[in-house]
C-alpha atoms as a PDB file:
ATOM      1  CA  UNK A   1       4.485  49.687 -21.344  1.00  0.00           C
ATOM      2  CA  UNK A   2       2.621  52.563 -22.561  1.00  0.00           C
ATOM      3  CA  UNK A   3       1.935  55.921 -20.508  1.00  0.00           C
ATOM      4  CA  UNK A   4      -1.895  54.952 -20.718  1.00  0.00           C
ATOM      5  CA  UNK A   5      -1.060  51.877 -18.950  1.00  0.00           C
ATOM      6  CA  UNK A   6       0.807  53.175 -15.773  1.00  0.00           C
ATOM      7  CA  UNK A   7      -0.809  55.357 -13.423  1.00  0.00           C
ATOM      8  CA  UNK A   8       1.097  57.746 -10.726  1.00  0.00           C
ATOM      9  CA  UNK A   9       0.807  56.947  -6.745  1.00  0.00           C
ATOM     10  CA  UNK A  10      -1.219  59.614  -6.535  1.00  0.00           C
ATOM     11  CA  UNK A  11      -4.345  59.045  -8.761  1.00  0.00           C
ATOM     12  CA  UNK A  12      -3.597  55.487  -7.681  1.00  0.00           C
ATOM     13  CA  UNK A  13      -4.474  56.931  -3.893  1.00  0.00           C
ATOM     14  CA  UNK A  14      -7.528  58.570  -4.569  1.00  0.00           C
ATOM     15  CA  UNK A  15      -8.910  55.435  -7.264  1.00  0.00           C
ATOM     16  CA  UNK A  16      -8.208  53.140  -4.257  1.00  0.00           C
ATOM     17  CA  UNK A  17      -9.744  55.447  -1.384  1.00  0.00           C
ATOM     18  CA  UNK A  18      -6.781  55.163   0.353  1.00  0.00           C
ATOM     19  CA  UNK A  19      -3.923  57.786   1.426  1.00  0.00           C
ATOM     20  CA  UNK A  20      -0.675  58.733  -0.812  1.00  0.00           C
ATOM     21  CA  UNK A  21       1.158  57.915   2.480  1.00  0.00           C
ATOM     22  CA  UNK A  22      -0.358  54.443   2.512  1.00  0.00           C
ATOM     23  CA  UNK A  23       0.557  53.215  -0.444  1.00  0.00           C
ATOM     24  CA  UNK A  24       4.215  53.949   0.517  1.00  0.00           C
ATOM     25  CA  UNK A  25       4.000  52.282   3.772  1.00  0.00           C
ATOM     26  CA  UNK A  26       2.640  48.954   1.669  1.00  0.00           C
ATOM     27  CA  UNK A  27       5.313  49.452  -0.938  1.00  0.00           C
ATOM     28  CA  UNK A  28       8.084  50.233   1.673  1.00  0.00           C
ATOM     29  CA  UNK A  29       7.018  47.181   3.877  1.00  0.00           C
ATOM     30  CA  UNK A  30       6.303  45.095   0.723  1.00  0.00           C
ATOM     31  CA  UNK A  31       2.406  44.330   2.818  1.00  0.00           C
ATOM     32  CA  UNK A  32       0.682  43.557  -0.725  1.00  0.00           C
ATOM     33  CA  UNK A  33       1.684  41.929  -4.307  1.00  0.00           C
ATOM     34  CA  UNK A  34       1.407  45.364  -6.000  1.00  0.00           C
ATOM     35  CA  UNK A  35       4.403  45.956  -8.151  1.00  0.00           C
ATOM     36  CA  UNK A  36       5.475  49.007  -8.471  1.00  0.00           C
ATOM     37  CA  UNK A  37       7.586  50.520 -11.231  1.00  0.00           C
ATOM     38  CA  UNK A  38       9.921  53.693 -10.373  1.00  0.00           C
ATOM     39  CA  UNK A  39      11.062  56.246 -13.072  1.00  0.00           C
ATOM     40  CA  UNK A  40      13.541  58.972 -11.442  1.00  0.00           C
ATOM     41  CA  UNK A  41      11.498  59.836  -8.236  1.00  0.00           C
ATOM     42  CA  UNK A  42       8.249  59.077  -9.678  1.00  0.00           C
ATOM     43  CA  UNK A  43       6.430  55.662  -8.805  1.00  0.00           C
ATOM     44  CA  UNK A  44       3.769  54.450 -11.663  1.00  0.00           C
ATOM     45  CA  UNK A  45       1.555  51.150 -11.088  1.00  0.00           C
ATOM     46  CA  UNK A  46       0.237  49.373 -13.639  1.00  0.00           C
ATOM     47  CA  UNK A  47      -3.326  49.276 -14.042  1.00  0.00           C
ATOM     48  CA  UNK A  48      -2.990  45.404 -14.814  1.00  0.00           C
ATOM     49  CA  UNK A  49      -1.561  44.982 -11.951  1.00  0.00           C
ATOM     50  CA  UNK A  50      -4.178  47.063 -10.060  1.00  0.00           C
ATOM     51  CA  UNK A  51      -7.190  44.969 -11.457  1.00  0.00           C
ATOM     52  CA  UNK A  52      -5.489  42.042 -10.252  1.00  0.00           C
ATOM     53  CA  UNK A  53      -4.888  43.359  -6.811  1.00  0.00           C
ATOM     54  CA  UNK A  54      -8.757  44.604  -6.536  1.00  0.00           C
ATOM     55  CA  UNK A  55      -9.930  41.645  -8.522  1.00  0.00           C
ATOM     56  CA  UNK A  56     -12.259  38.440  -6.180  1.00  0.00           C
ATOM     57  CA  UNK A  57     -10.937  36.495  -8.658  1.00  0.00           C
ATOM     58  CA  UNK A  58     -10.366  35.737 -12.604  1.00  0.00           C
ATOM     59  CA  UNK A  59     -13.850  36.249 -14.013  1.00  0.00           C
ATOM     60  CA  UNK A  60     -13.877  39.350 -12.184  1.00  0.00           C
ATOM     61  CA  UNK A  61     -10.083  40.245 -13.537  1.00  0.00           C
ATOM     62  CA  UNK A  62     -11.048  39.621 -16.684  1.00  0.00           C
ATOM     63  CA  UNK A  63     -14.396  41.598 -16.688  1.00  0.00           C
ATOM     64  CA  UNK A  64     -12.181  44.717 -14.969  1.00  0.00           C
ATOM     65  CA  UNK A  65      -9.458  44.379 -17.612  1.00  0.00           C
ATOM     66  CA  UNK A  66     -12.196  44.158 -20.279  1.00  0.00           C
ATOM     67  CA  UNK A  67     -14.040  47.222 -18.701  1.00  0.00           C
ATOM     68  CA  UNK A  68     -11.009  49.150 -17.974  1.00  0.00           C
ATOM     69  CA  UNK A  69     -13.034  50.863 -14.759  1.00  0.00           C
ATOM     70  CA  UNK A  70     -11.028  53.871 -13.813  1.00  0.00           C
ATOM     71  CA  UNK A  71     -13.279  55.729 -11.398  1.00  0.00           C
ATOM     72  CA  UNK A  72     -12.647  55.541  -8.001  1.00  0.00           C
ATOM     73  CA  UNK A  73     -13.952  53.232  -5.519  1.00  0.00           C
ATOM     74  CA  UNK A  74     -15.998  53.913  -2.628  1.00  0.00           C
ATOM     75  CA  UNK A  75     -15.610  52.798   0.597  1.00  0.00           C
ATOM     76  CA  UNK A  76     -19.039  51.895   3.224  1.00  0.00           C
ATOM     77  CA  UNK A  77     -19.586  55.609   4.190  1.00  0.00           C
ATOM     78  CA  UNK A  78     -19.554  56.612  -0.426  1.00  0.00           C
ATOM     79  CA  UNK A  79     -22.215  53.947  -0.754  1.00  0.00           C
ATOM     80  CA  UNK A  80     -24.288  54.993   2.308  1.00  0.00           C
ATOM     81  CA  UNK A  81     -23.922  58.907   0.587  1.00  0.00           C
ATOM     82  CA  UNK A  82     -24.437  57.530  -2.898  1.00  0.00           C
ATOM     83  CA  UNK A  83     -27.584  55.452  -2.668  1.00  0.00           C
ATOM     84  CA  UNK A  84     -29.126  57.608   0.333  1.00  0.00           C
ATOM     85  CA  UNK A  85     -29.942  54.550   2.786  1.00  0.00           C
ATOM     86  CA  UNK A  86     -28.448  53.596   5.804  1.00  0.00           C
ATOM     87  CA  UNK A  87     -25.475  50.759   5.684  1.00  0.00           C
ATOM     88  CA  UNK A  88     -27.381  48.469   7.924  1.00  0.00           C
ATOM     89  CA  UNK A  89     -29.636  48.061   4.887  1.00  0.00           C
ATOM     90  CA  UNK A  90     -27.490  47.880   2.044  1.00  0.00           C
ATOM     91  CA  UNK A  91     -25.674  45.303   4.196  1.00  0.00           C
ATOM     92  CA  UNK A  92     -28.998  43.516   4.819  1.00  0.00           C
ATOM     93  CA  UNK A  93     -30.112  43.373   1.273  1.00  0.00           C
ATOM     94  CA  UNK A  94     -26.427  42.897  -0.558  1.00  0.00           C
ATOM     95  CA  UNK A  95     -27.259  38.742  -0.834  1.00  0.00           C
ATOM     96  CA  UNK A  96     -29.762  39.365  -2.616  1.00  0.00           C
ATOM     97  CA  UNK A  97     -27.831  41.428  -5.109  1.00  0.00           C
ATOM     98  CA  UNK A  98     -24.456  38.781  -6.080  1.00  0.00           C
ATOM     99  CA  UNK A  99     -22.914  41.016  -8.779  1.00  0.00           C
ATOM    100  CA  UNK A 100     -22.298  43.331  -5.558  1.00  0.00           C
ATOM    101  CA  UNK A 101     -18.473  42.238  -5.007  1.00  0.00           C
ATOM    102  CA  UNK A 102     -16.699  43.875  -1.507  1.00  0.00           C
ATOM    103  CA  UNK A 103     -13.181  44.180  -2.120  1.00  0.00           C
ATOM    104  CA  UNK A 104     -10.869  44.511   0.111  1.00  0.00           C
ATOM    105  CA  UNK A 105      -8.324  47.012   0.088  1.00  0.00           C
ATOM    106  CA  UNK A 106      -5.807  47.023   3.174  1.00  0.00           C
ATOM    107  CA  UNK A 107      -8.435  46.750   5.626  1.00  0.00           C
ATOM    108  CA  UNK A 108     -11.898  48.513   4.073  1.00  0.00           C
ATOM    109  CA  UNK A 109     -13.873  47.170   2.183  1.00  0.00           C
ATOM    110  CA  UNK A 110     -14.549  48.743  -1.149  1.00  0.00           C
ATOM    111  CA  UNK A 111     -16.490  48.609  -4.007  1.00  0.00           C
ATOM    112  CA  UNK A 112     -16.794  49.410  -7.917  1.00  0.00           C
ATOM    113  CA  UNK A 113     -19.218  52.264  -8.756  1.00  0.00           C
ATOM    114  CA  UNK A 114     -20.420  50.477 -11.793  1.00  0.00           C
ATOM    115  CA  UNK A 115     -21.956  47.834  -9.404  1.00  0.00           C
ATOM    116  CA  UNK A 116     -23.290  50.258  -6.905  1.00  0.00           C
ATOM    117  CA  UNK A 117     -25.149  51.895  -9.927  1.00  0.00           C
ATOM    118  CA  UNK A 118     -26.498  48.056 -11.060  1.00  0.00           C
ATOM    119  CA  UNK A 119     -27.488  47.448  -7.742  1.00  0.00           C
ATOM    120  CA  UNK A 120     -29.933  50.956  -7.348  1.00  0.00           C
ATOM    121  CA  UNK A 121     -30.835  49.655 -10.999  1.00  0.00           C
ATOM    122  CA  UNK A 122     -32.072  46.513  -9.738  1.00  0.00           C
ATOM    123  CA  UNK A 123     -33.460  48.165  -6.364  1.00  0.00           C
ATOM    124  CA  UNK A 124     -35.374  50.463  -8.121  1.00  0.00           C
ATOM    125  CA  UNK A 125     -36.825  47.710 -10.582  1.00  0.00           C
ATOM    126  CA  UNK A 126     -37.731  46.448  -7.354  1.00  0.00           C
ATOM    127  CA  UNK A 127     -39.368  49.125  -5.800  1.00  0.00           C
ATOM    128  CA  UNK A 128     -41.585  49.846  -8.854  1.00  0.00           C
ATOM    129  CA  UNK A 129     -42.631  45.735  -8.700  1.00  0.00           C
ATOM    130  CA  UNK A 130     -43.500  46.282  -5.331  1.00  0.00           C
ATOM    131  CA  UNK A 131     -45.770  49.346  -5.710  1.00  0.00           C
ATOM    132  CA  UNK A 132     -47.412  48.281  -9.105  1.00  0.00           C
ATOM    133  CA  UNK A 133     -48.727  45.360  -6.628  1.00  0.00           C
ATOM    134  CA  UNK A 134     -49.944  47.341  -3.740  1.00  0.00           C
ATOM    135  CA  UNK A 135     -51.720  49.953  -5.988  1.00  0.00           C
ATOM    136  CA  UNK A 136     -53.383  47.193  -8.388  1.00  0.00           C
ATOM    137  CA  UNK A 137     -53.180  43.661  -6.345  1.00  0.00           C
ATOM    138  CA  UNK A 138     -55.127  41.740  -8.885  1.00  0.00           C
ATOM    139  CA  UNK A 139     -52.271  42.270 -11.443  1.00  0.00           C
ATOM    140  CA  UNK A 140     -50.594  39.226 -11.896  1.00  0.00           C
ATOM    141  CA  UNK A 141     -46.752  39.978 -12.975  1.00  0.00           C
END
């Protein structure tokens, strides 16, 4: 495997959202399928391995091994900070939105910043739809 491949506990902790402690406790207790490779005293993941464990299934695998996404995720309370409404809505309008994909990590759900980005894309598109119709309601779109 090559050293691009592997990443440390560490930066594995803070792309996950979750604590370095954590990800002993799953590794110790053997809670996940997240293999784990040790070198000395140093434990290195796979980032195969990760996209498979954040992955809702094999299109979505594919597309993360394709993308090779490496910034963090975001938990509820990143998107509430990132897109500047309150979780009630996002939660509200997320069906309307299905490239929006919660993944669950331990017990949070997280997701991809790529998609959070698409989605204020889309809700933005949105927006401007809505307001070219209340300024100019004739216009037919």
């Amino acid at each position: 495997m090559m050293k691009d491949d592997l990443i440390d506990r560490n930066a594995l902790a803070t792309f996950l959202n979750v604590s370095y402690g954590t990800l002993g406790v799953w590794h110790s207790i053997q809670r996940y399928d997240l293999p784990c490779y040790k070198k000395g005293r140093q434990v290195y993941y796979a980032w195969d391995d990760i996209y498979r464990f954040i992955s809702t299934d094999d299109e979505d695998y594919r597309m993360l091994v394709e993308l090779q996404d490496r910034t963090p995720l975001l938990d509820r309370k990143g998107i509430v900070q990132l897109t500047r409404q309150s979780l009630s809505y996002f939660l509200k309008h997320k069906d309307r939105f299905p490239e929006l994909k919660p993944r669950r990590v331990g017990s949070v759900i997280r997701y991809r910043r790529a998609e959070i980005s698409q989605y204020l894309t889309w809700r933005k598109q949105q927006l401007n739809i809505y307001y070219e119709r209340k300024l100019n309601p004739h216009l037919t779109i």
